[in-house]
N, C-alpha and C. Protein backbone atom coordinates (compact mmCIF):
# COMPACT_ATOMS: atom_id res chain seq x y z
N UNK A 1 6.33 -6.42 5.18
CA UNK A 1 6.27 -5.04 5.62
C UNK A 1 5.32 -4.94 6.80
N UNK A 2 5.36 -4.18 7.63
CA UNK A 2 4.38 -3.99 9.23
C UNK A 2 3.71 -3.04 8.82
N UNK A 3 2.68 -2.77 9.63
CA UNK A 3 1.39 -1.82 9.57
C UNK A 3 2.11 -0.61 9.35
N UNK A 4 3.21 -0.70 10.95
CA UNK A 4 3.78 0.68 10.48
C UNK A 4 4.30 1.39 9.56
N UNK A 5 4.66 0.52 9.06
CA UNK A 5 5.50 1.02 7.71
C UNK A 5 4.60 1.45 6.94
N UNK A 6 3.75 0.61 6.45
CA UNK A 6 2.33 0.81 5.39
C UNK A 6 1.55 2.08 5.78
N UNK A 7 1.57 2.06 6.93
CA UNK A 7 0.91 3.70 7.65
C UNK A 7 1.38 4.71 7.56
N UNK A 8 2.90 4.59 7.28
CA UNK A 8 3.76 5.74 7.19
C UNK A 8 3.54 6.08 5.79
N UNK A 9 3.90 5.21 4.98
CA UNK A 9 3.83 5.60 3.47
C UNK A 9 2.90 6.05 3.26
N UNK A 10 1.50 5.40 3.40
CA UNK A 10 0.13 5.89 2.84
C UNK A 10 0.08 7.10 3.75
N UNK A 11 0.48 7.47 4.87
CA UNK A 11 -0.05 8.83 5.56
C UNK A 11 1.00 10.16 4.52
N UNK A 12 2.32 9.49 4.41
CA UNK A 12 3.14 10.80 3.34
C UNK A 12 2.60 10.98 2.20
N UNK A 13 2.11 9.68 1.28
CA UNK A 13 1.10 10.02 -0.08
C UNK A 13 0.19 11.00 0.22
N UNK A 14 -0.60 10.61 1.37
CA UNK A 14 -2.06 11.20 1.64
C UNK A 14 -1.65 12.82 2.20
N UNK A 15 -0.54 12.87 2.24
CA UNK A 15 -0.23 14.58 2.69
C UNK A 15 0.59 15.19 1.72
N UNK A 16 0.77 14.77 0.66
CA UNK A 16 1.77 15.01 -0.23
C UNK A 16 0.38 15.33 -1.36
N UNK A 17 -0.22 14.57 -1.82
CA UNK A 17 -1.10 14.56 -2.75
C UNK A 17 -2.57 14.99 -2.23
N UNK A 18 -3.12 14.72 -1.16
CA UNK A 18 -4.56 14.86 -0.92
C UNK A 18 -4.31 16.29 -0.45
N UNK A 19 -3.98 16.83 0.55
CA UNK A 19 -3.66 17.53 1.55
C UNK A 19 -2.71 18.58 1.07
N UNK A 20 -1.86 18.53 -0.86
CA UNK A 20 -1.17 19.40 -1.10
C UNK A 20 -0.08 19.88 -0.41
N UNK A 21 0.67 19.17 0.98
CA UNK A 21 1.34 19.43 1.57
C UNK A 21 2.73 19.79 1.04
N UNK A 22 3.67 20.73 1.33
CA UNK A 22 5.11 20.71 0.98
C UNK A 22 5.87 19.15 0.90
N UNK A 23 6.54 18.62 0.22
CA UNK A 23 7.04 17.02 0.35
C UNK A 23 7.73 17.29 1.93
N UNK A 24 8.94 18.63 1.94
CA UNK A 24 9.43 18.26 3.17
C UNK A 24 8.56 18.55 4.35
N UNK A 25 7.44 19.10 4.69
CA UNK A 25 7.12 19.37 5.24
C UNK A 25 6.23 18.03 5.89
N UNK A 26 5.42 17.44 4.92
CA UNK A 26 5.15 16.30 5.01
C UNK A 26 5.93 15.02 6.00
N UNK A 27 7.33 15.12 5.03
CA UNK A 27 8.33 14.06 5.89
C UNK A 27 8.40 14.61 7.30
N UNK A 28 8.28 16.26 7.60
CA UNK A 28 8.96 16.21 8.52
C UNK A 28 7.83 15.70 10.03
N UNK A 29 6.70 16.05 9.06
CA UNK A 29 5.70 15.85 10.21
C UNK A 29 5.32 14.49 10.36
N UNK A 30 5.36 13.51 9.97
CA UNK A 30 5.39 11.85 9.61
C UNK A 30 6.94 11.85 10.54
N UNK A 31 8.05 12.13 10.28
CA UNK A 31 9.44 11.76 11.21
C UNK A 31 8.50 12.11 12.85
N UNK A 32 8.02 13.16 12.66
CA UNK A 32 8.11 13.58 14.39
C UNK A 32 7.23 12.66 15.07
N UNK A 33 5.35 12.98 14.04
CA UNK A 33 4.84 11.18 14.62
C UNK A 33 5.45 9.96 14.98
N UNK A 34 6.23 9.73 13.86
CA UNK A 34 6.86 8.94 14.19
C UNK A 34 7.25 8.40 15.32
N UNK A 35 8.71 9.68 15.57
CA UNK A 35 9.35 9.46 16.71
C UNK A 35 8.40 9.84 17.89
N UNK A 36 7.13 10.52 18.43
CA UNK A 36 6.49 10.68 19.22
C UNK A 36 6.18 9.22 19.49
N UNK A 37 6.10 8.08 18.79
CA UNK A 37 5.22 6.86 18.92
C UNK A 37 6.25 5.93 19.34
N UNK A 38 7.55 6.16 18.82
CA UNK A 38 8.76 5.10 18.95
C UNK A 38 9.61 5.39 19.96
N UNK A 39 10.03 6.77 20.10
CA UNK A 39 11.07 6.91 20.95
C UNK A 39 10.84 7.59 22.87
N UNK A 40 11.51 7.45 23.17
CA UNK A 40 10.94 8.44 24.69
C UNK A 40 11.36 9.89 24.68
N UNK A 41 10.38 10.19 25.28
CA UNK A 41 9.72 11.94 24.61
C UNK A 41 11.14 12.85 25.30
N UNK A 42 12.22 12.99 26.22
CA UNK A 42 12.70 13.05 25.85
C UNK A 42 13.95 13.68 25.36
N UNK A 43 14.08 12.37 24.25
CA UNK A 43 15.04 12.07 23.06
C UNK A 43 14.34 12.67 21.78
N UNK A 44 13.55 13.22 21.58
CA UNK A 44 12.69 13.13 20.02
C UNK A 44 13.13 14.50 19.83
N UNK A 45 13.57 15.69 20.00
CA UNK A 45 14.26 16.54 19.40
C UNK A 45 15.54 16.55 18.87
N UNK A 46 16.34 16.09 19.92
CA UNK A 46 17.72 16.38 19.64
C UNK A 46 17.89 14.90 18.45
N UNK A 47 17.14 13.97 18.52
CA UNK A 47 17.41 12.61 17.30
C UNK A 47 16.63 13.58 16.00
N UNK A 48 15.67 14.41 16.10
CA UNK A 48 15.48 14.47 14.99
C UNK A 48 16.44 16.10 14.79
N UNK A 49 16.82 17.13 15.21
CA UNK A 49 17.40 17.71 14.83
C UNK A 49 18.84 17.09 14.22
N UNK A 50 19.36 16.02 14.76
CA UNK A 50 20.29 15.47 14.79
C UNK A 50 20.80 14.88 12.80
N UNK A 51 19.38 14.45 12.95
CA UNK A 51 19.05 13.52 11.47
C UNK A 51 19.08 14.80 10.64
N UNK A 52 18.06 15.68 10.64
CA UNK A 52 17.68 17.00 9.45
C UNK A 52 18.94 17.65 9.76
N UNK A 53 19.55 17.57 11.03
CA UNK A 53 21.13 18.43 10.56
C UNK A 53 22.06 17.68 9.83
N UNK A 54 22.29 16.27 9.70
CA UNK A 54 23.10 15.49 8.85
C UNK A 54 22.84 15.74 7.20
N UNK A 55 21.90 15.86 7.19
CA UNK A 55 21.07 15.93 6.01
C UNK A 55 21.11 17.07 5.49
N UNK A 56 20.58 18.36 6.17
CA UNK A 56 20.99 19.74 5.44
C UNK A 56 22.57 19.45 5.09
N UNK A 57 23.29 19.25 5.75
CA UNK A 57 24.91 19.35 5.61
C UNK A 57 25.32 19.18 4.32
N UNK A 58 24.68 17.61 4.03
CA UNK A 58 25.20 16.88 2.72
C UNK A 58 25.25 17.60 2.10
N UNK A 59 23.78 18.05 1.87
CA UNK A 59 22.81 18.81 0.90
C UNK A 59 23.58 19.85 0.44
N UNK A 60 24.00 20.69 1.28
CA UNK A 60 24.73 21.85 1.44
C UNK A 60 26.14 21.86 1.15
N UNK A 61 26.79 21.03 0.98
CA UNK A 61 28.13 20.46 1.18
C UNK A 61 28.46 19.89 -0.33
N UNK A 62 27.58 19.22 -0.97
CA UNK A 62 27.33 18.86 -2.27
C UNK A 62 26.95 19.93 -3.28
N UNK A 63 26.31 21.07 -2.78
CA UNK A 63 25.79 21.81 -3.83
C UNK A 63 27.04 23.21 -4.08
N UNK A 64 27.78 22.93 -3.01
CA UNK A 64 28.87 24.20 -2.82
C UNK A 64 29.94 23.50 -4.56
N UNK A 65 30.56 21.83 -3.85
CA UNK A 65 31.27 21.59 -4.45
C UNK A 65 31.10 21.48 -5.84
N UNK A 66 29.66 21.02 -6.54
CA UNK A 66 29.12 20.85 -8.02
C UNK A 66 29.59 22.48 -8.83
N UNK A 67 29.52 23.37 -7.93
CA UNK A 67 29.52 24.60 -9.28
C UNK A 67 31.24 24.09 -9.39
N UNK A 68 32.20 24.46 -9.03
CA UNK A 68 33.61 24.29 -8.36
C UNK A 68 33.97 23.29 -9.98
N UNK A 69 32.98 22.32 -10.33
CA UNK A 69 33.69 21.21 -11.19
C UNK A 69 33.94 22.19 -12.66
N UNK A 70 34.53 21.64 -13.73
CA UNK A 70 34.96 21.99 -15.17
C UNK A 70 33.40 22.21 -15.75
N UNK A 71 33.25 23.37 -16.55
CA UNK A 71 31.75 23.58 -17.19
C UNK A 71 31.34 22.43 -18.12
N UNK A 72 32.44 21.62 -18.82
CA UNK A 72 32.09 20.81 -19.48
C UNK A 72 31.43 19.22 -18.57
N UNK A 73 31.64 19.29 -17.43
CA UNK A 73 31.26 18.12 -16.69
C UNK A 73 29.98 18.12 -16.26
N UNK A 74 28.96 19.39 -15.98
CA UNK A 74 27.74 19.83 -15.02
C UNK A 74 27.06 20.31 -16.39
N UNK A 75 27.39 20.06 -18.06
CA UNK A 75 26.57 20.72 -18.80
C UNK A 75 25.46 20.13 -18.83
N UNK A 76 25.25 19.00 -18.32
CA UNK A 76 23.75 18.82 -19.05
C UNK A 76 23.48 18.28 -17.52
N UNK A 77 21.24 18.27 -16.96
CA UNK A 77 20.77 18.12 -16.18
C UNK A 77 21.38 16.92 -15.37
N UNK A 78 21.26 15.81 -16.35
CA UNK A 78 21.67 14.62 -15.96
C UNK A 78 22.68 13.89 -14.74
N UNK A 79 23.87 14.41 -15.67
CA UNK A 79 24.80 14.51 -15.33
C UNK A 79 24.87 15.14 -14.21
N UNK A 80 24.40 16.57 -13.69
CA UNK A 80 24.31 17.07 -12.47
C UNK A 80 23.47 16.61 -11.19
N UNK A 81 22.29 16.01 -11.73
CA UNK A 81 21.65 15.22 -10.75
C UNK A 81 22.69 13.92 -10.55
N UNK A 82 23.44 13.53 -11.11
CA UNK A 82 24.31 12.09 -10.70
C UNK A 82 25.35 12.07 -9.71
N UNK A 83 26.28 13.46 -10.06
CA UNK A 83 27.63 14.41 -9.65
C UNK A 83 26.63 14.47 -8.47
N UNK A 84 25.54 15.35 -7.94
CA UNK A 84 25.07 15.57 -6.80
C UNK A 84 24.57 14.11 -5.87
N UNK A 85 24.29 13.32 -6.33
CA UNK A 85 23.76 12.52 -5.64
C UNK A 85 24.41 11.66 -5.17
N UNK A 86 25.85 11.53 -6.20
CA UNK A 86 27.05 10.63 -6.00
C UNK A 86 27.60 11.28 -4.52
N UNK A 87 27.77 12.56 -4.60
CA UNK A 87 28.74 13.22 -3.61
C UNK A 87 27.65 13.65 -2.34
N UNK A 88 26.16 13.11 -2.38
CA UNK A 88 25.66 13.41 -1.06
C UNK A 88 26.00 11.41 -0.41
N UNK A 89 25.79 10.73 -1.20
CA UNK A 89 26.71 9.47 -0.71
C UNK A 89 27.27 9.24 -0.22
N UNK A 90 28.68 10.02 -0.89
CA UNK A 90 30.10 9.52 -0.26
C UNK A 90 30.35 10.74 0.93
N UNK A 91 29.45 12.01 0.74
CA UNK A 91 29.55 13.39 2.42
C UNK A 91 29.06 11.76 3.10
N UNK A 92 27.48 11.15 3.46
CA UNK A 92 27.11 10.87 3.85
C UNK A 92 27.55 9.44 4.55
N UNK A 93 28.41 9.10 3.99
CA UNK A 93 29.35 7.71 4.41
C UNK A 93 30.36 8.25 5.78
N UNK A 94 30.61 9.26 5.34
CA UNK A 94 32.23 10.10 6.37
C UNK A 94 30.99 10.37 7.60
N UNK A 95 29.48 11.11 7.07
CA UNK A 95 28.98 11.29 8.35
C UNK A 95 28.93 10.46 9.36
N UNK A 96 28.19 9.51 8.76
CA UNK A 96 27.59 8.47 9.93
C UNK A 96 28.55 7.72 10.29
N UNK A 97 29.89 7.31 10.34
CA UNK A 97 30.89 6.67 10.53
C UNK A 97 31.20 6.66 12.09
């Protein structure tokens, strides 16, 4: 693993837990460092609007279709966290293609 990586993680713990930060809010401010450090300045909006818009989509796209299924399929938590996570997958395969 590289510094960077190790820097990234320990800086999202350290804003997630020390700092009480929102989780997404956290990621989002760690993505933009990020890309402030990696990419040319710029490109660093439209790549990261680009990414958080792929991402709301799924999100959004998955949660429409889960009510839609048979009541007996979404009865228990489980099961609905699986149905959702399965189908932000397979949105997310058609995206990036």
């Amino acid at each position: 693993m590289s510094i960077l990586t190790i820097s990234v993680l320990v800086l999202i713990v350290i804003l997630t837990s020390v700092a009480k930060l929102n989780a997404f809010a956290s990621l989002f401010l760690v993505s933009f460092l990020l890309a402030v450090i990696a990419l040319p300045g710029k490109d660093i909006v439209e790549i990261l609007k680009q990414g958080f818009g792929n991402t709301v989509a799924i999100i959004t796209a998955a949660s429409f279709v889960v009510p839609m299924l048979p009541a007996k399929v979404y009865s228990s938590a489980t099961v609905v966290m699986g149905t959702v996570t399965f189908l932000c997958v397979w949105l997310a395969s058609f995206i990036m293609l």
